[in-house]
C-alpha atoms as a PDB file:
ATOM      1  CA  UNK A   1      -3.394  -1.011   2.807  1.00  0.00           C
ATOM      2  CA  UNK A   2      -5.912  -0.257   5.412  1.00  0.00           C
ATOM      3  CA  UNK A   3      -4.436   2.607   6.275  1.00  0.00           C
ATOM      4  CA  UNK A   4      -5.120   3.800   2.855  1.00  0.00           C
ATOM      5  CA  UNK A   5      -8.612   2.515   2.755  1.00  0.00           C
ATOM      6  CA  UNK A   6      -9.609   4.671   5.669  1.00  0.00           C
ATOM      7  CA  UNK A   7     -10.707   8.028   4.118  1.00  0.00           C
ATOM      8  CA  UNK A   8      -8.883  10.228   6.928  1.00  0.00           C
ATOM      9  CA  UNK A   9      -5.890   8.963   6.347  1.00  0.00           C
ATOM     10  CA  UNK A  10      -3.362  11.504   4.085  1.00  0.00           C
ATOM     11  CA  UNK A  11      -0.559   9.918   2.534  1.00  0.00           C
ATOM     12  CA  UNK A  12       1.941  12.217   3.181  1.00  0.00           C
ATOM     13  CA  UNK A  13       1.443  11.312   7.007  1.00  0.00           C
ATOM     14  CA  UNK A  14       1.448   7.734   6.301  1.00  0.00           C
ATOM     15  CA  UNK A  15       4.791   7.465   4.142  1.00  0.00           C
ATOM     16  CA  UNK A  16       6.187   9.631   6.674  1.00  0.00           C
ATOM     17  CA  UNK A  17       4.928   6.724   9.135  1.00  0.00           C
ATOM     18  CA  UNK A  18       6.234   4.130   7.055  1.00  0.00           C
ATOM     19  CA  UNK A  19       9.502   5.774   6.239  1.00  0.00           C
ATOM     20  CA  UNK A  20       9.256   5.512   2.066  1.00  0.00           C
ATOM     21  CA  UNK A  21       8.407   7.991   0.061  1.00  0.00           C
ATOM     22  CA  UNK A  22       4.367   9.424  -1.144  1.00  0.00           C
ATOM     23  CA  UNK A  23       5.758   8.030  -4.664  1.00  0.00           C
ATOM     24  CA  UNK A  24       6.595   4.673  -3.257  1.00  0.00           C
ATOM     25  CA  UNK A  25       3.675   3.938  -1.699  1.00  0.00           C
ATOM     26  CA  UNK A  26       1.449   4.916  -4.616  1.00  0.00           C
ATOM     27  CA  UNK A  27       3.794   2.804  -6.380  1.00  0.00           C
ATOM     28  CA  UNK A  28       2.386  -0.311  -4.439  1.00  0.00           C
ATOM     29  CA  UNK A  29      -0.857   0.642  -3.210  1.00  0.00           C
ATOM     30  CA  UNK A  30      -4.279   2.263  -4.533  1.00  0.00           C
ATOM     31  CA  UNK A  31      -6.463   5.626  -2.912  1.00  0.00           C
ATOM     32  CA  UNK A  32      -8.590   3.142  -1.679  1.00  0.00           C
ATOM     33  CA  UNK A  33      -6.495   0.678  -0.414  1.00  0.00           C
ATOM     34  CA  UNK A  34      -6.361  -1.883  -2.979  1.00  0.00           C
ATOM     35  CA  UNK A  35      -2.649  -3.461  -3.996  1.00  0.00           C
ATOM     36  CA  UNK A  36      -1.215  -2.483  -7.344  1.00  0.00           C
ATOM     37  CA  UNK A  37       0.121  -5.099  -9.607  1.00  0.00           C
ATOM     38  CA  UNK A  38       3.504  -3.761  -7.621  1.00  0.00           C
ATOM     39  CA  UNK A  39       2.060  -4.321  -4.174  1.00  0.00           C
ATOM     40  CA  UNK A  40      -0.128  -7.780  -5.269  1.00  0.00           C
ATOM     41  CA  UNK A  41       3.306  -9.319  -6.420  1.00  0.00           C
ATOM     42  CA  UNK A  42       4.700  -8.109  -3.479  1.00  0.00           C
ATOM     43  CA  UNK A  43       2.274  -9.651  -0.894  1.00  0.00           C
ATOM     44  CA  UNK A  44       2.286 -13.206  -2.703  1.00  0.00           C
ATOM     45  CA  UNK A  45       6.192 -13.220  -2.790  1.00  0.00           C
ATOM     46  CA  UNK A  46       5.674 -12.431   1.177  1.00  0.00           C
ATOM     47  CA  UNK A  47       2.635 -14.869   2.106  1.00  0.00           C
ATOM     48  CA  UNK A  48       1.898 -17.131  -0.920  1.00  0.00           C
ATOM     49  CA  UNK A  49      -1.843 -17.574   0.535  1.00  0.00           C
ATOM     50  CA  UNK A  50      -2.411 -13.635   0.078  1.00  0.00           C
ATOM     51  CA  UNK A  51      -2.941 -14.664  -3.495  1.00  0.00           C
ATOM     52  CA  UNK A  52      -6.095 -12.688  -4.907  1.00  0.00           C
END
């Protein structure tokens, strides 16, 4: 997500990076950084305390 915060960063580099699809990670993640509803759930399932 900080990846995607930083305004430099394309998204084409970073799902290439990441090895998922542009799709994917739009899927999950904002233009500016923030999670998704996708990428929220995913965090708390991963680290309960990442709760927003």
């Amino acid at each position: 997500m900080s990846a995607m915060a930083a305004r430099e960063t394309k998204a084409q580099d970073l799902d290439r990076r990441l090895g998922i699809k542009t799709t994917t990670l739009h899927m999950y993640v904002n233009g500016d950084g923030t999670p998704k509803e996708p990428g929220q759930t995913q965090l708390e399932r991963n680290d309960p305390a990442a709760a927003v």
